[in-house]
Protein backbone atom coordinates (compact mmCIF):
# COMPACT_ATOMS: atom_id res chain seq x y z
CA UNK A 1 109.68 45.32 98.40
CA UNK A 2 112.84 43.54 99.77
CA UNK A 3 113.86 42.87 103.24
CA UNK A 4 116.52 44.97 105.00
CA UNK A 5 119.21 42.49 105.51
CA UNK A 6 119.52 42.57 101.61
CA UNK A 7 121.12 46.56 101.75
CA UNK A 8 124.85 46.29 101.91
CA UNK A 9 125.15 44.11 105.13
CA UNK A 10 128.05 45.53 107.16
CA UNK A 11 128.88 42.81 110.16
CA UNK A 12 128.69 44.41 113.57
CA UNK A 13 128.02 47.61 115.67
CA UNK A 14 129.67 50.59 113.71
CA UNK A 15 131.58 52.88 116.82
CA UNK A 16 129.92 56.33 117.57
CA UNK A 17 132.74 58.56 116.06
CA UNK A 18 133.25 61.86 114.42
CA UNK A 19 130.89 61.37 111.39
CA UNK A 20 132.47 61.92 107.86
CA UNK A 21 130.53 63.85 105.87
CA UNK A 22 132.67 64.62 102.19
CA UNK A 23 130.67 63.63 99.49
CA UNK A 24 133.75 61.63 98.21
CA UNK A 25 134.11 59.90 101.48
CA UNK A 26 130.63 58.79 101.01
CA UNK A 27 129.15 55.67 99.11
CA UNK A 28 126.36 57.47 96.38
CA UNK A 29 123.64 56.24 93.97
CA UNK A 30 121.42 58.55 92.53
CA UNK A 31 118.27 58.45 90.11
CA UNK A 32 117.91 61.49 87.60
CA UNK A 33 114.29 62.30 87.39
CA UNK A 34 113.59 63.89 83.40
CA UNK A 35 111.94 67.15 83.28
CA UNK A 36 110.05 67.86 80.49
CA UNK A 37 107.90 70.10 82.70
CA UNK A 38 108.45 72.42 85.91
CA UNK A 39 106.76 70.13 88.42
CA UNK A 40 108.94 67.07 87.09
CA UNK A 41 111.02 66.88 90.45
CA UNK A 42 110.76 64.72 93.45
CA UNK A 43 109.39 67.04 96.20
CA UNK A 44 110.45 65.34 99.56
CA UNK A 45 111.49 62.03 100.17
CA UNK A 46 111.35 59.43 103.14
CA UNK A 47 112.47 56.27 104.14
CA UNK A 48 109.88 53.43 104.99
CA UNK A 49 109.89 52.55 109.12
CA UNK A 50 111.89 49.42 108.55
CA UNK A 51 114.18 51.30 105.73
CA UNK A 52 113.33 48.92 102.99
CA UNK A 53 112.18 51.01 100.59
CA UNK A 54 111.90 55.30 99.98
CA UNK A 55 108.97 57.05 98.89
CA UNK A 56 109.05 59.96 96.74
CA UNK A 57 106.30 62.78 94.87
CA UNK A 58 106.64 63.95 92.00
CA UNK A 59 103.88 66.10 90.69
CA UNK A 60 100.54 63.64 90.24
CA UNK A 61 102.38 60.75 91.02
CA UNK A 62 103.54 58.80 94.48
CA UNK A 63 107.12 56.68 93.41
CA UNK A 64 108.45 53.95 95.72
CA UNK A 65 112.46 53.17 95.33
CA UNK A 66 113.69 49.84 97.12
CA UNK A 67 116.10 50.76 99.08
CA UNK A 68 118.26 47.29 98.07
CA UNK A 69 118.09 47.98 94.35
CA UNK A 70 119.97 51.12 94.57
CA UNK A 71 123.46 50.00 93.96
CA UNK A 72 122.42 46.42 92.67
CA UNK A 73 120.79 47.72 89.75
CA UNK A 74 122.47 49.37 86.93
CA UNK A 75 119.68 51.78 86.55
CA UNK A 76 117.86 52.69 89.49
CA UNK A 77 113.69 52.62 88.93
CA UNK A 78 110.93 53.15 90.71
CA UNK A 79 109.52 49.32 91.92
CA UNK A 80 105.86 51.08 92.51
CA UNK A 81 103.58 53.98 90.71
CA UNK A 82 100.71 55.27 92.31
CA UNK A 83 98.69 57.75 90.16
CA UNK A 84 96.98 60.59 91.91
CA UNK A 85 93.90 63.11 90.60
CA UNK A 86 95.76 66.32 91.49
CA UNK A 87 99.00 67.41 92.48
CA UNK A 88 100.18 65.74 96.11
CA UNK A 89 100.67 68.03 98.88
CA UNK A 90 102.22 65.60 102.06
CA UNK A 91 102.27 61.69 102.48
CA UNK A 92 103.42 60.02 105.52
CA UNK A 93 104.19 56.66 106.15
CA UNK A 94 102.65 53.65 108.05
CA UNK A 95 104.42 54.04 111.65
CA UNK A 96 104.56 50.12 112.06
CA UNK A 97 105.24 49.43 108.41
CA UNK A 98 107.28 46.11 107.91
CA UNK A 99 107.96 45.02 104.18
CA UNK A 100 107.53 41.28 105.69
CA UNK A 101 103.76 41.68 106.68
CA UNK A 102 101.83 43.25 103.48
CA UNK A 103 99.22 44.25 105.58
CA UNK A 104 101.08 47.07 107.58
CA UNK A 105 102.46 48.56 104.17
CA UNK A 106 100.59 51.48 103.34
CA UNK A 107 100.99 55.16 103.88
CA UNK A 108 99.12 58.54 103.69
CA UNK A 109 98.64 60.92 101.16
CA UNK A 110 96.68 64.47 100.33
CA UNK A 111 96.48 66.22 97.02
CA UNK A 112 94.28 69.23 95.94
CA UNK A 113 90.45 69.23 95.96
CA UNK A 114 90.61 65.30 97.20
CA UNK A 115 89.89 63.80 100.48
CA UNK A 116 92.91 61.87 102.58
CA UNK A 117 94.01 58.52 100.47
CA UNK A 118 95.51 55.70 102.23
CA UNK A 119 97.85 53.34 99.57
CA UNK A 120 98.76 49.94 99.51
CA UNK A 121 102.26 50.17 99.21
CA UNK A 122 102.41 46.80 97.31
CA UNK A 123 99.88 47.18 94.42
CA UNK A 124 99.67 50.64 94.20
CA UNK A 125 95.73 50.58 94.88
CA UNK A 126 93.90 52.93 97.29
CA UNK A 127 92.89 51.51 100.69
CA UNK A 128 91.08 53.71 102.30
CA UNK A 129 89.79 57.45 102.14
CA UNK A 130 88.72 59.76 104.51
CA UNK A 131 86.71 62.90 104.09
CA UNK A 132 86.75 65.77 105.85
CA UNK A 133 83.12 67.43 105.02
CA UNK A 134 82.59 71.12 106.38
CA UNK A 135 79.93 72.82 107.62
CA UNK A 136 78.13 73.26 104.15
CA UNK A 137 78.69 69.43 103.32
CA UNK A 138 81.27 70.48 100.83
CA UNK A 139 84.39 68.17 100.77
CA UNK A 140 87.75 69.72 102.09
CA UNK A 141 90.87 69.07 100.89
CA UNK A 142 93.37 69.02 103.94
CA UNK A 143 97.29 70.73 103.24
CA UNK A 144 98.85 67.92 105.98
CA UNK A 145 97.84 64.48 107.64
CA UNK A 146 100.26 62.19 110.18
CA UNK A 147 99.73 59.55 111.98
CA UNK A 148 99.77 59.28 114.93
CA UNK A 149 103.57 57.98 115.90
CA UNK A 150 103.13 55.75 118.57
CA UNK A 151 100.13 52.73 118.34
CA UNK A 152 99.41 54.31 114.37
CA UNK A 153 95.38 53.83 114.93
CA UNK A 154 94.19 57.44 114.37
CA UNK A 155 95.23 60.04 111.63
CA UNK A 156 95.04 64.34 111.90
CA UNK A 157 94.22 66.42 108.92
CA UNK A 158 94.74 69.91 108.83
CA UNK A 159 95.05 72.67 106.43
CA UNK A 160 91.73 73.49 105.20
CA UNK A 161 90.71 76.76 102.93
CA UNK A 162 87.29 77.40 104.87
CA UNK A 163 87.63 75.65 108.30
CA UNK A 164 90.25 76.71 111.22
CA UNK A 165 89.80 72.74 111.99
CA UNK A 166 92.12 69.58 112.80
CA UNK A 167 90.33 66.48 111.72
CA UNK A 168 90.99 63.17 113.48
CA UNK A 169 90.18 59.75 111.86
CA UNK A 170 90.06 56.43 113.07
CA UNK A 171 92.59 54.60 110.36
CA UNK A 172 90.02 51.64 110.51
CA UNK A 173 86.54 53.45 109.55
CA UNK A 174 87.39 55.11 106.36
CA UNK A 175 84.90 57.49 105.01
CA UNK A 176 83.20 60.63 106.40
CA UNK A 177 82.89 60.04 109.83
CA UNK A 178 85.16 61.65 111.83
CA UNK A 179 86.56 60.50 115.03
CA UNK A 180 86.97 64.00 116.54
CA UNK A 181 86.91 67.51 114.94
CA UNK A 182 89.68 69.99 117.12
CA UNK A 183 88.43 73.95 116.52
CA UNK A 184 91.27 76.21 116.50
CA UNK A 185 88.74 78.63 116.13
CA UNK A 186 85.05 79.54 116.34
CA UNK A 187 85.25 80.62 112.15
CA UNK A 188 87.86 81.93 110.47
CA UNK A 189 87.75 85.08 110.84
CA UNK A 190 86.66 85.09 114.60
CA UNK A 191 89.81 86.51 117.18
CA UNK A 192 89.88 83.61 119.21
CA UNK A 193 92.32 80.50 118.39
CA UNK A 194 95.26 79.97 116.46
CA UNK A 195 95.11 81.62 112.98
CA UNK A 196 96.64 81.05 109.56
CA UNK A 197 96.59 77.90 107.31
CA UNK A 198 97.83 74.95 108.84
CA UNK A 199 100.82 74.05 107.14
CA UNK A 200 102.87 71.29 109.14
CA UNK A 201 101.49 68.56 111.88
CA UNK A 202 103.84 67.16 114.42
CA UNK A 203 103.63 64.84 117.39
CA UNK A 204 105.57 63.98 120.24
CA UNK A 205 106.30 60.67 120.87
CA UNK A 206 107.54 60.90 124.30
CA UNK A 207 104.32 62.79 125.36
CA UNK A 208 101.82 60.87 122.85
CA UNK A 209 98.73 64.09 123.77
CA UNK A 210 101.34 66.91 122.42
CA UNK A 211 100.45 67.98 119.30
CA UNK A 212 102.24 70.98 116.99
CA UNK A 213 100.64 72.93 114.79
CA UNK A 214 102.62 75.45 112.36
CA UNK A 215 100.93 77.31 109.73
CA UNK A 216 100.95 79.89 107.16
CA UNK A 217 100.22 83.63 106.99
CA UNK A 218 100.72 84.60 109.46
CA UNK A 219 103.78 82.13 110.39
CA UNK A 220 102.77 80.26 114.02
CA UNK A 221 103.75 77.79 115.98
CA UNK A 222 101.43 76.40 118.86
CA UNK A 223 101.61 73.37 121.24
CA UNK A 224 98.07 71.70 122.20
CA UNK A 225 97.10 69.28 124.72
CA UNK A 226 94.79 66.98 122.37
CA UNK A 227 92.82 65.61 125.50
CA UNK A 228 90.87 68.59 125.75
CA UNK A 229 87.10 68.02 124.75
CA UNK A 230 86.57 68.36 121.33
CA UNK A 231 83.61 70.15 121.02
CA UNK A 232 85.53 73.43 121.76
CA UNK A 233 87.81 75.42 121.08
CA UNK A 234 91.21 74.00 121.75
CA UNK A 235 93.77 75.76 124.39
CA UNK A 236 96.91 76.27 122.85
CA UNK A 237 100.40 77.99 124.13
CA UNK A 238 101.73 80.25 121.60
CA UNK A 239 105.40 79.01 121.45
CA UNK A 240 105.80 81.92 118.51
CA UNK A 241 103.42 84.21 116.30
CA UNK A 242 100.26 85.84 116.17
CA UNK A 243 98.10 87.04 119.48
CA UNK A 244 98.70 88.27 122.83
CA UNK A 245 100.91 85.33 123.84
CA UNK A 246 103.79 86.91 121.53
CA UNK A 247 103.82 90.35 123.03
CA UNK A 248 107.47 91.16 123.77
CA UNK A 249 106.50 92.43 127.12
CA UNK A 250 105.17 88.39 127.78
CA UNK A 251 107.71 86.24 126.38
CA UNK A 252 106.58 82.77 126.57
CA UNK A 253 110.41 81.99 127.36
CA UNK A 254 112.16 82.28 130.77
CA UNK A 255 114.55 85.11 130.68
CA UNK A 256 117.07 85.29 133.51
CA UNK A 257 116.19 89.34 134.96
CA UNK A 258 119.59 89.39 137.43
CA UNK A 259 122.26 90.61 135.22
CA UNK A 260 124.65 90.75 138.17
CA UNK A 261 124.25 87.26 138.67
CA UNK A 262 127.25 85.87 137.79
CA UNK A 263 126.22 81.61 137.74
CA UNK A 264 127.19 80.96 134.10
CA UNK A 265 124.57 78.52 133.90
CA UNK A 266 122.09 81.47 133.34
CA UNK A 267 120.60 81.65 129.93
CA UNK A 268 119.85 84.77 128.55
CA UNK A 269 117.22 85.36 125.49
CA UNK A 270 117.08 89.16 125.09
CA UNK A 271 114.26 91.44 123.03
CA UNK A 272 116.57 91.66 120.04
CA UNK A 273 117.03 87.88 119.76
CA UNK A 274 113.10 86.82 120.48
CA UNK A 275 112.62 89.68 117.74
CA UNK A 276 114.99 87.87 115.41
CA UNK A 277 112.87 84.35 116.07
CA UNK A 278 109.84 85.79 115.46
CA UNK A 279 110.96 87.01 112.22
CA UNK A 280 112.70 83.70 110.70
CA UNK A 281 109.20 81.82 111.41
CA UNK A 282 106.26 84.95 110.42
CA UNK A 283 106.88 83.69 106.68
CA UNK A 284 105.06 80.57 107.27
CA UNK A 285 106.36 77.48 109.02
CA UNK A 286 107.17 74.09 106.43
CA UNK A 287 108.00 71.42 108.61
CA UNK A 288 107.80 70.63 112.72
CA UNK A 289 109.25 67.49 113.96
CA UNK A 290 110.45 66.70 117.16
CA UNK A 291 113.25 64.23 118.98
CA UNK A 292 113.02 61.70 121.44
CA UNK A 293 113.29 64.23 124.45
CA UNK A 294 112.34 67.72 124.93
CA UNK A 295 113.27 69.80 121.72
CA UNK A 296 111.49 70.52 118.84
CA UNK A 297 113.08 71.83 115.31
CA UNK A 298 110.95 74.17 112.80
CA UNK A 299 111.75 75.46 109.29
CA UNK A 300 109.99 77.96 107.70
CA UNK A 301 109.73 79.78 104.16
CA UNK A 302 112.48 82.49 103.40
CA UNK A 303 114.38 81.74 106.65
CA UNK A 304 118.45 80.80 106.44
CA UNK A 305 117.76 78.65 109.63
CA UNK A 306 116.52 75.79 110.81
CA UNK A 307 114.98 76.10 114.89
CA UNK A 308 115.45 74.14 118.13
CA UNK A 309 113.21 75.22 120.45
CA UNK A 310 113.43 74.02 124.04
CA UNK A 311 110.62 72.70 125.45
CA UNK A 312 111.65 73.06 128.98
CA UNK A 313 112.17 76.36 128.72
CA UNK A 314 108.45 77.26 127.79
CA UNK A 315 105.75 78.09 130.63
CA UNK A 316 102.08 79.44 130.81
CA UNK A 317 101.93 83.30 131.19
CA UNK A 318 101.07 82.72 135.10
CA UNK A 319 104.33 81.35 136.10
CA UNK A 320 106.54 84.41 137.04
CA UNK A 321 108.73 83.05 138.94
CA UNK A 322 111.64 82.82 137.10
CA UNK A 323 113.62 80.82 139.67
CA UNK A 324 111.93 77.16 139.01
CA UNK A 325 113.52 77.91 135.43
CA UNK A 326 117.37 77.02 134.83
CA UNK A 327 119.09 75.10 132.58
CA UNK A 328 122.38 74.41 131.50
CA UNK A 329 121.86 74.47 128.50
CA UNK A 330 120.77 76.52 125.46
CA UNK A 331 116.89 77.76 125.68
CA UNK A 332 116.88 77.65 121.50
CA UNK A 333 119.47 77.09 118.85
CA UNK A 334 119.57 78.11 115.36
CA UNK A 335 121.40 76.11 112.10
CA UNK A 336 122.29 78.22 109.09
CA UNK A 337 121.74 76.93 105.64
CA UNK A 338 120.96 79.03 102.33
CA UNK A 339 117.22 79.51 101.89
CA UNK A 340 115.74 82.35 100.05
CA UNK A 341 113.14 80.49 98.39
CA UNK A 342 109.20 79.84 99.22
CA UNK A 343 109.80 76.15 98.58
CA UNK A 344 110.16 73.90 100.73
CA UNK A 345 113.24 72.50 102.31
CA UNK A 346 113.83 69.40 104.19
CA UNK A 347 116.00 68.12 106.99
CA UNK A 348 115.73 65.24 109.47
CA UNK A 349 117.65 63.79 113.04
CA UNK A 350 119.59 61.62 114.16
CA UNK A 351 118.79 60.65 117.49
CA UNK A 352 121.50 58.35 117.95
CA UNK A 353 124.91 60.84 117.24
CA UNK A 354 123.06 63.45 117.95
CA UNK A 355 123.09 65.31 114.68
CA UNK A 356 121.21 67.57 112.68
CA UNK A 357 120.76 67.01 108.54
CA UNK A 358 119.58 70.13 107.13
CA UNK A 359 119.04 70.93 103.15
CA UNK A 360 120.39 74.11 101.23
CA UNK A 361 118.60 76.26 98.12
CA UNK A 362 122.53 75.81 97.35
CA UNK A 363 122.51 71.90 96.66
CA UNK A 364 124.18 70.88 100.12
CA UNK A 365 123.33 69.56 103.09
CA UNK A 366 125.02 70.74 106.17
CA UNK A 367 125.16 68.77 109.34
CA UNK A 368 125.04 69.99 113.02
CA UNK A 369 125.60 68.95 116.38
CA UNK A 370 122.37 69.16 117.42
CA UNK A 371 123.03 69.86 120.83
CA UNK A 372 125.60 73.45 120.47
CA UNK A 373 124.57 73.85 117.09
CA UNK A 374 128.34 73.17 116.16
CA UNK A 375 128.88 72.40 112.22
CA UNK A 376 129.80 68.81 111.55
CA UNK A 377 130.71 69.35 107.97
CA UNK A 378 128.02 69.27 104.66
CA UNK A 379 127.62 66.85 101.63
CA UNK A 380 127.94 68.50 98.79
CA UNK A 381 125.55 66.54 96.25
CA UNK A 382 126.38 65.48 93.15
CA UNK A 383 124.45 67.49 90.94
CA UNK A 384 125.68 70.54 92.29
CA UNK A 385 129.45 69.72 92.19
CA UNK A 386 129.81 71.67 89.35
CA UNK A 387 128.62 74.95 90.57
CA UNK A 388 130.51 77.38 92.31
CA UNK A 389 128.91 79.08 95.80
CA UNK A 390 128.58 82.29 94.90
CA UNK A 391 126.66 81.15 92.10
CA UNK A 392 123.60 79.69 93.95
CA UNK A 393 121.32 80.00 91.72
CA UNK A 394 122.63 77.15 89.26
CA UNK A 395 122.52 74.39 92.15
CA UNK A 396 119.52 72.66 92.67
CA UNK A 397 117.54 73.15 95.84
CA UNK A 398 117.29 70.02 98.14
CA UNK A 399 113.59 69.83 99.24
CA UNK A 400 113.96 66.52 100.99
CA UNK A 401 116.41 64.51 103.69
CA UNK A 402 115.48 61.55 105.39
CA UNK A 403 117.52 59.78 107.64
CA UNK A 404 117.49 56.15 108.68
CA UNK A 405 119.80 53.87 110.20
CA UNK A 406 119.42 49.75 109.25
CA UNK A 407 118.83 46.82 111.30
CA UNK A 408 122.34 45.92 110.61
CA UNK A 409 123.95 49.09 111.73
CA UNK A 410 124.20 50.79 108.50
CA UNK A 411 123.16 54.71 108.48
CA UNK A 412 121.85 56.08 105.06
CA UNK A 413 120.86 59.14 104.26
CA UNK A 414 118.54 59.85 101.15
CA UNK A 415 118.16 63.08 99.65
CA UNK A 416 115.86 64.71 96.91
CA UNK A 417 116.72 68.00 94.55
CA UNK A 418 114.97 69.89 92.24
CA UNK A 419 112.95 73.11 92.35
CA UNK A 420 110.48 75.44 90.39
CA UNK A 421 112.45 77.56 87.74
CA UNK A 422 110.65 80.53 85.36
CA UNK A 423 113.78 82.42 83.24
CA UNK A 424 113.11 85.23 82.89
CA UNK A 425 112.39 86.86 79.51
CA UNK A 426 116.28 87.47 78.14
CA UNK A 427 117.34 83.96 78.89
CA UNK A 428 115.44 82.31 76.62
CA UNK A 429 117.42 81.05 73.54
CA UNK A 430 115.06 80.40 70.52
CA UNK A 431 117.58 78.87 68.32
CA UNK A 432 118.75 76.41 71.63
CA UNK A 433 115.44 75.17 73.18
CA UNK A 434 117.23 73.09 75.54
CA UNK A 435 118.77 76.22 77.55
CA UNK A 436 114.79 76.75 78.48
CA UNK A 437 114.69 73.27 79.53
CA UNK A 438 114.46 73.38 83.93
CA UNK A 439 117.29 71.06 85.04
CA UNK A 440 116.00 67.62 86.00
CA UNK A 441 115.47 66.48 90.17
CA UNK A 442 117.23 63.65 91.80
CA UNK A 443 116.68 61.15 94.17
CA UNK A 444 120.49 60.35 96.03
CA UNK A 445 120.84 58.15 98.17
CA UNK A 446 124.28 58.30 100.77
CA UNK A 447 125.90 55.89 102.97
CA UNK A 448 127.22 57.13 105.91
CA UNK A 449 130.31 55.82 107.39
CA UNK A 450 131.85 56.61 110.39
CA UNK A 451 136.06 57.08 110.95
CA UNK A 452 136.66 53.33 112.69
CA UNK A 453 134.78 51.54 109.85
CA UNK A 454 137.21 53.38 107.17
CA UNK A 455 140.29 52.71 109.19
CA UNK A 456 138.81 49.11 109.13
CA UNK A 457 138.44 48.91 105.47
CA UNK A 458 142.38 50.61 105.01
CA UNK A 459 143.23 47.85 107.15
């Protein structure tokens, strides 16, 4: 891998200003994956902590991009191949990776019926593996492992077929022994507990013992204190879902009861809209990830939004005093894309401008002000310049964005396409083979440049 100040130095601070987003205004490389088969596509992508390098799956196999090579090289290729035994389900990256010190280079990964590899993100060779064993001694294969974001020494794993269980690892005692087991649950099928397949893993890095669990079937989010003993049961707060928690008579968010109160700085979050949140997350939350400050943003399957949920906003069922709760602003916020697919779809934040990057089934990514949910424009990607919107279907879907901004000042934005596709029986073409042929994935990657560097450039 190459070092950072090799990507398109830029000299100086680029000004905060209204960001750009036209593909044609944008600086683009891309990487055409072939597909010769359905699961031939990159299926989420993200950049390395020091931006050096992107890391991609695709099917049984991890691929590593330097970042520097994109528009140097002719042809983009993948610098690294890691080979895995099934088909890879999440990685996650190193939190204190540097590409100068080979030792912090490594990064998480689970796949089906395998324990939790760890990979040298040099040679390609597994580290490190930790197994999660269950009750029975049988070997679990987790759906989701993180690190943990702050000081990077401990891993969760979560996501298990038999056990309503969160796994935590030290990173440096690889094997079966297991730092702490969190029970969401007494067994699986007991009442007690959060329930549904954990499906996305999410701390906070302001308050390093908040952990977020979504999960499948039924569609939940909780929030747990991980300081709680481990031996039990953990104590969650239902921010939506299943159990009494979600009860539309005990709405876990403060709802202003004085309607001839006429302070403007009242929020208001009536039955229809908590309704209307509960429904865009019941079909199984994909992805949890939260900012520097209070709010946390959720996707989920089938669901034309993306979530901000307000963390200051949310209060145990015992507080009923709904007096110690005012803000001015927004209690949740909602971002439209196009999603009617169970796939997944990515998006990512930028701390820094404050906006939102969030991936279409349509082959765009639309960006936000995060803050008032205001649209800031979309990048329509290159593959699917060519179709028109009302005709979806022929776009491909973007499954991953990742977001980072260089040492240099430099933002980039990479994005990966490509989805599942079965025709259906009277669109096969015997006599053309390559009509059945699924349209191949990319791997773009967009620089982002803001108004007073192009009036620079003019200049």
């Amino acid at each position: 891998m190459e070092a950072t100040s090799s990507v398109l130095p830029i000299s100086g601070e680029t000004a905060v200003a209204k960001l750009q987003a036209q593909a044609s205004d944008c600086t683009r490389t891309s990487t055409t994956i072939s597909s010769n088969h359905t699961d031939d596509f990159p299926q989420g992508c993200s950049f390395s902590p020091d931006g050096s390098c992107i890391l991609t799956s695709i099917g049984k196999t991890l691929r590593l991009y330097n970042t520097a090579d994109a528009f140097t090289d002719s042809d983009w290729k993948a610098a690294l191949h890691c080979s895995a035994a099934e088909s890879i389900r999440s990685f996650a990256w190193y939190p204190h990776m540097q590409s100068h010190d080979p030792n912090t280079c490594c990064f998480l990964t689970t796949s089906r019926d395998q324990p939790v590899h760890l990979y040298d993100a040099y040679t390609g060779k597994v580290r490190a593996a930790y197994c999660p064993y269950n009750a029975l001694d049988e070997l679990e294969a987790p759906n989701v492992a993180i690190f943990h974001p702050t000081h990077g020494q401990t891993l969760v794993a979560g996501g298990f077929r038999t056990d309503r269980r969160i796994y935590v690892f030290d990173v440096h005692r690889p094997g079966r022994q297991a730092q702490a087991i969190w029970k969401l649950g007494n067994t699986k099928r007991s009442t007690d507990g959060q329930k549904g397949l954990v499906s996305a893993l999410a701390y906070s890095r302001q308050h390093e013992a908040l952990l977020a669990v979504g999960t499948y079937a039924p569609g939940s989010i909780y929030l747990y204190d991980v300081r709680q003993p481990p031996s039990q049961v953990l104590i969650g707060l239902s921010l939506v879902g299943h159990g009494k928690h979600s009860v539309k008579r005990k709405r876990r968010f403060w709802v202003s009861t004085d309607q001839n109160n006429d302070n403007a700085e009242d929020e208001w979050i009536s039955s229809a809209k908590w309704q209307w949140l509960v429904q865009k997350t019941q079909t199984g939350v994909t992805h949890l990830q939260f900012d520097d400050a209070y709010t946390m943003f959720s996707a989920s399957r089938r669901s034309n939004v993306v979530l901000a949920w307000d963390l200051r906003m949310f209060r145990p069922l015992e507080e009923e005093d709904n007096s110690i709760m005012k803000s001015s602003s927004g209690a949740l916020q909602s971002y439209s894309t196009v999603n009617d697919t169970n796939q997944r779809l990515g998006f990512d934040f930028d701390a820094e401008h404050n906006t939102l990057f969030v991936g279409g089934r349509d082959g765009t990514v639309r960006l936000y002000n995060a803050q008032n949910g205001q649209s800031r424009g979309q990048i329509r990607l290159a593959s699917s310049l060519n179709a028109q919107p009302e005709h979806a279907e022929h776009s491909c879907a973007v499954n991953g964005v990742s977001y980072h901004r260089m040492s240099n000042g430099s933002r980039w934005l990479a994005v990966s396409t490509g989805e599942r596709r079965f025709p259906a029986e009277q669109e096969y073409d015997d006599d053309d083979p390559a009509c059945n042929t699924p349209s191949p994935g990319n791997l773009q990657l967009y620089q982002l440049i803001d108004d007073s560097k192009r009036e620079q450039d003019k200049q």
